[in-house]
PDB file of N, CA and C in Angstrom:
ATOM      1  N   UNK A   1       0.847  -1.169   0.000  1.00  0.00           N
ATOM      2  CA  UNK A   1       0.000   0.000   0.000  1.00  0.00           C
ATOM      3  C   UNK A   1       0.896   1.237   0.000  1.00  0.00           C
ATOM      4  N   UNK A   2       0.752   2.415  -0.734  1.00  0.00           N
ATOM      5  CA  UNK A   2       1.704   3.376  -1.592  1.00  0.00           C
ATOM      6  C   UNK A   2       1.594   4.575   0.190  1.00  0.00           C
ATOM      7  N   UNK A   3       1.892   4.912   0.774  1.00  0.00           N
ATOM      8  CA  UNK A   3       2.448   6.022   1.732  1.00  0.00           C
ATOM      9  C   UNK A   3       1.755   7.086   1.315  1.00  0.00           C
ATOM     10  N   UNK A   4       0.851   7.776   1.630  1.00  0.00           N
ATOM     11  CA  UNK A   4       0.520   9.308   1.611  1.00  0.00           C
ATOM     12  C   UNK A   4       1.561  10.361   1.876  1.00  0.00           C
ATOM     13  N   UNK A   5       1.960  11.233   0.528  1.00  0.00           N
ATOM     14  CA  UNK A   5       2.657  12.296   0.604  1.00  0.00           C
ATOM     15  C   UNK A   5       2.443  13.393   1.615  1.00  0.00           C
ATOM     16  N   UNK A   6       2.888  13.793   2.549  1.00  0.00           N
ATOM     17  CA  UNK A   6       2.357  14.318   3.781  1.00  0.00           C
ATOM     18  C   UNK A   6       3.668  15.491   3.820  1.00  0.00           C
ATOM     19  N   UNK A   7       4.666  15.476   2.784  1.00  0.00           N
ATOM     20  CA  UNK A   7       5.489  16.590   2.958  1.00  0.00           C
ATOM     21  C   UNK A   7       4.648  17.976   2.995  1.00  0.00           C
ATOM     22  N   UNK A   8       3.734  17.884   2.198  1.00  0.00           N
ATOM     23  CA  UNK A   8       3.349  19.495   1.697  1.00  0.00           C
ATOM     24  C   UNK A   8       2.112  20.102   2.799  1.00  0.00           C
ATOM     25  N   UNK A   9       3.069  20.757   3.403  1.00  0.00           N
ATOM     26  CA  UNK A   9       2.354  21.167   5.019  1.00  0.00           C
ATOM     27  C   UNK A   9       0.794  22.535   4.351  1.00  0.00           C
ATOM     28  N   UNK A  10       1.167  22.814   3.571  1.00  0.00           N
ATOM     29  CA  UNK A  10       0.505  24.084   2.993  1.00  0.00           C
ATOM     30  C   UNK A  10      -1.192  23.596   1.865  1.00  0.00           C
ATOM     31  N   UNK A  11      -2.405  23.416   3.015  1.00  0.00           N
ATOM     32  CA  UNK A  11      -3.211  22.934   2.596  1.00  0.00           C
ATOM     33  C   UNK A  11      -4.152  23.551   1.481  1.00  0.00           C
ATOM     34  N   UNK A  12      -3.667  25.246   1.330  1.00  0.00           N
ATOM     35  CA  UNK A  12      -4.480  25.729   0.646  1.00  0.00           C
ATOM     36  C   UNK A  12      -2.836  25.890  -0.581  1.00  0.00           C
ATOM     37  N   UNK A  13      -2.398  25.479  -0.953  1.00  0.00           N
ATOM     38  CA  UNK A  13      -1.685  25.311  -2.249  1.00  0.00           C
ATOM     39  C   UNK A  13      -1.864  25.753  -3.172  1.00  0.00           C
ATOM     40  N   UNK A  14      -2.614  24.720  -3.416  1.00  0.00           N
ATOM     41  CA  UNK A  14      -3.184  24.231  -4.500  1.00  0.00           C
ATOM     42  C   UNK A  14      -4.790  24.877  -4.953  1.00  0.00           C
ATOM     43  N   UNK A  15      -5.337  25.645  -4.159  1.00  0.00           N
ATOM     44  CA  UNK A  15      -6.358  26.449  -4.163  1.00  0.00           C
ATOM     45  C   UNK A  15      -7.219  26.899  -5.314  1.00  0.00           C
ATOM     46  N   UNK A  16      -5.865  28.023  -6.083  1.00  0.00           N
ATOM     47  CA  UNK A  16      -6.202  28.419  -7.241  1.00  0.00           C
ATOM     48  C   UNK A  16      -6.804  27.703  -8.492  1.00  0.00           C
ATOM     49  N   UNK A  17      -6.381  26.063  -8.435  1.00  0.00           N
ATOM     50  CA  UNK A  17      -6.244  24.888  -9.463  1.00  0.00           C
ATOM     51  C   UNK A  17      -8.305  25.181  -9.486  1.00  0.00           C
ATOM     52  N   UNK A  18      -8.152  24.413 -11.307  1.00  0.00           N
ATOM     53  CA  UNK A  18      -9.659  24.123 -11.730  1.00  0.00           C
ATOM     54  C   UNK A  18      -9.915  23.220 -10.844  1.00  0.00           C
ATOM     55  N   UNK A  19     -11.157  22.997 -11.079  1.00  0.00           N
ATOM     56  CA  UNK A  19     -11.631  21.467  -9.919  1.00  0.00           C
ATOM     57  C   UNK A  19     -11.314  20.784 -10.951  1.00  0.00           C
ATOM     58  N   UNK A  20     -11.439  19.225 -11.076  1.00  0.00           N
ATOM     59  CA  UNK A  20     -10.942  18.345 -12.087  1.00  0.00           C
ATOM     60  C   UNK A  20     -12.410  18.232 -12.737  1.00  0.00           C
ATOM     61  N   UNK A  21     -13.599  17.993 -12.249  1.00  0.00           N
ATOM     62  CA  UNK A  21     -14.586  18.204 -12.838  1.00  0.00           C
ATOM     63  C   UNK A  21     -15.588  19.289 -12.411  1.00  0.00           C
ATOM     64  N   UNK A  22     -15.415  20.219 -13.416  1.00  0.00           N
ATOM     65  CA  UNK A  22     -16.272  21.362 -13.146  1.00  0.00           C
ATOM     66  C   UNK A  22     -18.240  21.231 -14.199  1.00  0.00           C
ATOM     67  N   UNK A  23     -18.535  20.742 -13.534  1.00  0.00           N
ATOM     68  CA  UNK A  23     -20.004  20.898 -14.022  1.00  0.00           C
ATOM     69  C   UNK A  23     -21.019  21.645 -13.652  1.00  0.00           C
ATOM     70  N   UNK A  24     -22.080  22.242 -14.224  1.00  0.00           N
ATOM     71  CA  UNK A  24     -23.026  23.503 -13.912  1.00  0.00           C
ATOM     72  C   UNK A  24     -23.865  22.807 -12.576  1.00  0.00           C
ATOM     73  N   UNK A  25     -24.580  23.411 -12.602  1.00  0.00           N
ATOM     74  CA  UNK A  25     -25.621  23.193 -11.453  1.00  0.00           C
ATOM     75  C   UNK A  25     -26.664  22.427 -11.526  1.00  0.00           C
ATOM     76  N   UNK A  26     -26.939  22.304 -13.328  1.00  0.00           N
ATOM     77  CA  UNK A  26     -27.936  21.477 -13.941  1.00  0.00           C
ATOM     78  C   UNK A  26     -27.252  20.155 -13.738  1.00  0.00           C
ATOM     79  N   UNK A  27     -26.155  20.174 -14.649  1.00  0.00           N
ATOM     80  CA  UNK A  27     -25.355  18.791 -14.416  1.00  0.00           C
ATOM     81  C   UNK A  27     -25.050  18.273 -13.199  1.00  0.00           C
ATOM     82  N   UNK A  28     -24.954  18.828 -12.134  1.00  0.00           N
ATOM     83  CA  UNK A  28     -24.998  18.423 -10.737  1.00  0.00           C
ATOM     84  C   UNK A  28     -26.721  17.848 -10.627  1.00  0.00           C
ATOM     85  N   UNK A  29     -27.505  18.292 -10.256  1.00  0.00           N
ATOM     86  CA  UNK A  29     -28.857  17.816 -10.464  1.00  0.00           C
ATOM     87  C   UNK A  29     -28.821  16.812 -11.112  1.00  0.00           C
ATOM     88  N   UNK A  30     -29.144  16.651 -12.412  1.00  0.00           N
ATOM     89  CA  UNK A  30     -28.999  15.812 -13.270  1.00  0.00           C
ATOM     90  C   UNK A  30     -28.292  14.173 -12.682  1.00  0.00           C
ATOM     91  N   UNK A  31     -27.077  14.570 -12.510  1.00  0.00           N
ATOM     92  CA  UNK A  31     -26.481  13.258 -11.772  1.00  0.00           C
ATOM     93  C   UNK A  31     -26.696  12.720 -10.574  1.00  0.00           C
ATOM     94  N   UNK A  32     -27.429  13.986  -9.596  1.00  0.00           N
ATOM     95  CA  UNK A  32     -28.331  13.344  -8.631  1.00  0.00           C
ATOM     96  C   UNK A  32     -28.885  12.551  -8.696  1.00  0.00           C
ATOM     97  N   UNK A  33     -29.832  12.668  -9.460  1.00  0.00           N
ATOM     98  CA  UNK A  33     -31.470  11.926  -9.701  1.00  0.00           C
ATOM     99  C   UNK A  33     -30.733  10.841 -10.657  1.00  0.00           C
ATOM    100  N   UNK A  34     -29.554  11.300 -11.071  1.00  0.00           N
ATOM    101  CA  UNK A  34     -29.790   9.441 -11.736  1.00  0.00           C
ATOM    102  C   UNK A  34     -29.381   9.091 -10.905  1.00  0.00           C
ATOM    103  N   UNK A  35     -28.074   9.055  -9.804  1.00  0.00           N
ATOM    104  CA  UNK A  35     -27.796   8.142  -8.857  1.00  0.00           C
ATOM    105  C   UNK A  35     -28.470   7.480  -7.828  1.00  0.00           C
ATOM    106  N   UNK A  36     -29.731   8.743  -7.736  1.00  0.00           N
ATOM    107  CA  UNK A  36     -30.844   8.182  -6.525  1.00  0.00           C
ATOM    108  C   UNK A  36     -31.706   7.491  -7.220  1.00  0.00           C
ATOM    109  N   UNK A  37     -31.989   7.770  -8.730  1.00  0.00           N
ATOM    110  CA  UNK A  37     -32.553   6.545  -9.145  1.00  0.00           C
ATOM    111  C   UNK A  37     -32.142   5.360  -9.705  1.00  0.00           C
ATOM    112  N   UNK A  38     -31.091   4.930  -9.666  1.00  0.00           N
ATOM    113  CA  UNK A  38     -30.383   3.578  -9.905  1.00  0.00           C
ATOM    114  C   UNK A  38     -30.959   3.147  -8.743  1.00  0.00           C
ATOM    115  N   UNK A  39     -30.541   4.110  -7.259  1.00  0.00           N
ATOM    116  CA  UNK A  39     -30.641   3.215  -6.086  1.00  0.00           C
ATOM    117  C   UNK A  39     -31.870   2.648  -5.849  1.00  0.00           C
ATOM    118  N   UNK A  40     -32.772   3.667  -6.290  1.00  0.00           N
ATOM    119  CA  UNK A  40     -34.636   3.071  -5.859  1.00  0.00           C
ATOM    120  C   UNK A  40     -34.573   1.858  -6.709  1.00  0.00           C
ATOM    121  N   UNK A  41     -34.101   1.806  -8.120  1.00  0.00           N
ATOM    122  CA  UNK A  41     -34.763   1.205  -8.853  1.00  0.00           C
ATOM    123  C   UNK A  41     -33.722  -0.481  -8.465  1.00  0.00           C
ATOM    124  N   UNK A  42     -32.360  -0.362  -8.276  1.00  0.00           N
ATOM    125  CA  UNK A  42     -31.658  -1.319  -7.871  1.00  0.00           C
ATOM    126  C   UNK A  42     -32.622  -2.212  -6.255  1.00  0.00           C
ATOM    127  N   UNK A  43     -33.119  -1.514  -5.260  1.00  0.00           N
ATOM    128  CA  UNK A  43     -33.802  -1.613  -3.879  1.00  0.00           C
ATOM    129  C   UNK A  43     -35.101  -2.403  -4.783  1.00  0.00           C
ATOM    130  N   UNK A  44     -35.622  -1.565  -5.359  1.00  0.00           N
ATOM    131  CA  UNK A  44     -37.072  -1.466  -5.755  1.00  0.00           C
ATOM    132  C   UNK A  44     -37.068  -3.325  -6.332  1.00  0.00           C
ATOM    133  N   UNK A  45     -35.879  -3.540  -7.013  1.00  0.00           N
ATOM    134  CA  UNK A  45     -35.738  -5.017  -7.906  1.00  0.00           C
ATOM    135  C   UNK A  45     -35.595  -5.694  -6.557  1.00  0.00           C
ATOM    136  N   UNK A  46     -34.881  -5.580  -5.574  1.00  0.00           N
ATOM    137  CA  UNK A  46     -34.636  -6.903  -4.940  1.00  0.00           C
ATOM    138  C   UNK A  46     -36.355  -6.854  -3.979  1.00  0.00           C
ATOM    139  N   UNK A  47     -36.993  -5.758  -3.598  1.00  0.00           N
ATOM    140  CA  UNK A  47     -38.377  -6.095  -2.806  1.00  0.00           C
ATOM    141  C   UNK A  47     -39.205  -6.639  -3.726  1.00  0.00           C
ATOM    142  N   UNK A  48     -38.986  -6.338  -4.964  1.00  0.00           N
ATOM    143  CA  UNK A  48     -40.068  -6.925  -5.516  1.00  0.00           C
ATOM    144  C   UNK A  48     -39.337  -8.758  -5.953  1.00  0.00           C
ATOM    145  N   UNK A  49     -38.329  -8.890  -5.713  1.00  0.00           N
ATOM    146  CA  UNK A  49     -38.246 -10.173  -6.062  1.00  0.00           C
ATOM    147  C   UNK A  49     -38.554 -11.455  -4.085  1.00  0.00           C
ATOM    148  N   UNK A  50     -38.354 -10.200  -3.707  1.00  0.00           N
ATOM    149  CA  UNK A  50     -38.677 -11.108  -2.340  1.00  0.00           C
ATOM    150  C   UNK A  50     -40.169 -10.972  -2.295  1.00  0.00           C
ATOM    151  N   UNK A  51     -40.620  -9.854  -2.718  1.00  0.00           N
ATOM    152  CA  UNK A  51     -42.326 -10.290  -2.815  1.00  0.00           C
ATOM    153  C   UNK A  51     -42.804 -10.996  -3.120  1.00  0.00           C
ATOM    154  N   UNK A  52     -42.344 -11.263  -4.555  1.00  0.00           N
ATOM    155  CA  UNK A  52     -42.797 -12.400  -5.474  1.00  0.00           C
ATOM    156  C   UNK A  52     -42.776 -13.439  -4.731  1.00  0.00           C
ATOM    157  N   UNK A  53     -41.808 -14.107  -3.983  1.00  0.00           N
ATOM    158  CA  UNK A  53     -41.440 -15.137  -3.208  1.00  0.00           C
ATOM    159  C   UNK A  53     -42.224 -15.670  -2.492  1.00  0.00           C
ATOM    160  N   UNK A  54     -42.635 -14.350  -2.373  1.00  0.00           N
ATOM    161  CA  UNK A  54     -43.819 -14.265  -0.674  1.00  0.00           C
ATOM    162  C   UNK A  54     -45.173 -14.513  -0.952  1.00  0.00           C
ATOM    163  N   UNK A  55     -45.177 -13.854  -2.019  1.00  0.00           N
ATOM    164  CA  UNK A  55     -47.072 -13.529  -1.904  1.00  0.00           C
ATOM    165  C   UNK A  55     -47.146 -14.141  -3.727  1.00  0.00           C
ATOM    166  N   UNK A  56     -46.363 -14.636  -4.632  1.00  0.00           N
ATOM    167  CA  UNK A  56     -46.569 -15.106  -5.635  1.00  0.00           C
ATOM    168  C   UNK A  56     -47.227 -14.317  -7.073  1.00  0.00           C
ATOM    169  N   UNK A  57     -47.194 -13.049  -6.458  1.00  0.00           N
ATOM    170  CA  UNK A  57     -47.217 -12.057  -7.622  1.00  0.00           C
ATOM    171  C   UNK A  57     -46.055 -10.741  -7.254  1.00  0.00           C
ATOM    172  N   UNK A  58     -45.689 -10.052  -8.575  1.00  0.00           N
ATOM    173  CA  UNK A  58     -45.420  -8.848  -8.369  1.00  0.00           C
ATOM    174  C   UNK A  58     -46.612  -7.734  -8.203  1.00  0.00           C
ATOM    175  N   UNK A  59     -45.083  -6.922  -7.096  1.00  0.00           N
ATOM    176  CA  UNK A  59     -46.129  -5.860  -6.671  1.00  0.00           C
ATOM    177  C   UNK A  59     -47.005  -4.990  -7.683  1.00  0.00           C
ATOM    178  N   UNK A  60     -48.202  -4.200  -7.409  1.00  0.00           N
ATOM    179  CA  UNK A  60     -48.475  -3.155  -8.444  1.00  0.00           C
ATOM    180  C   UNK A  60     -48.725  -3.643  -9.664  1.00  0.00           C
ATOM    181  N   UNK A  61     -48.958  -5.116  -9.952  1.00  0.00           N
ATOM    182  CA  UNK A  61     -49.728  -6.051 -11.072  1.00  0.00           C
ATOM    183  C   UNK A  61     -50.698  -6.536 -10.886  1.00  0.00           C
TER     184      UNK A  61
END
């Protein structure tokens, strides 16, 4: 495992630098809602497959 460079005592340095990804405010949004919706929809697949299990239909059919 590689050692963290810890020489450079001076945390604001590097300050001035671009961010590495600079995106608007839309594009921030935007990547919200897809990440929160992978997650519902990733959650959403496994309840409905334990439903099925359970009660022998999917939900909301």
């Amino acid at each position: 495992m590689a050692r963290l460079d810890v020489r450079d005592k001076d945390p604001f340095a590097h300050a001035d630098e671009e961010p590495k990804d600079n995106i608007s405010t839309g594009g921030f949004i935007f990547r919200a809602i897809l990440r929160y919706l992978k997650i519902f929809i990733f959650f959403y697949g496994i309840s409905a497959v334990i439903y099925y299990f359970a009660f022998g239909t999917l939900p909301g059919l």
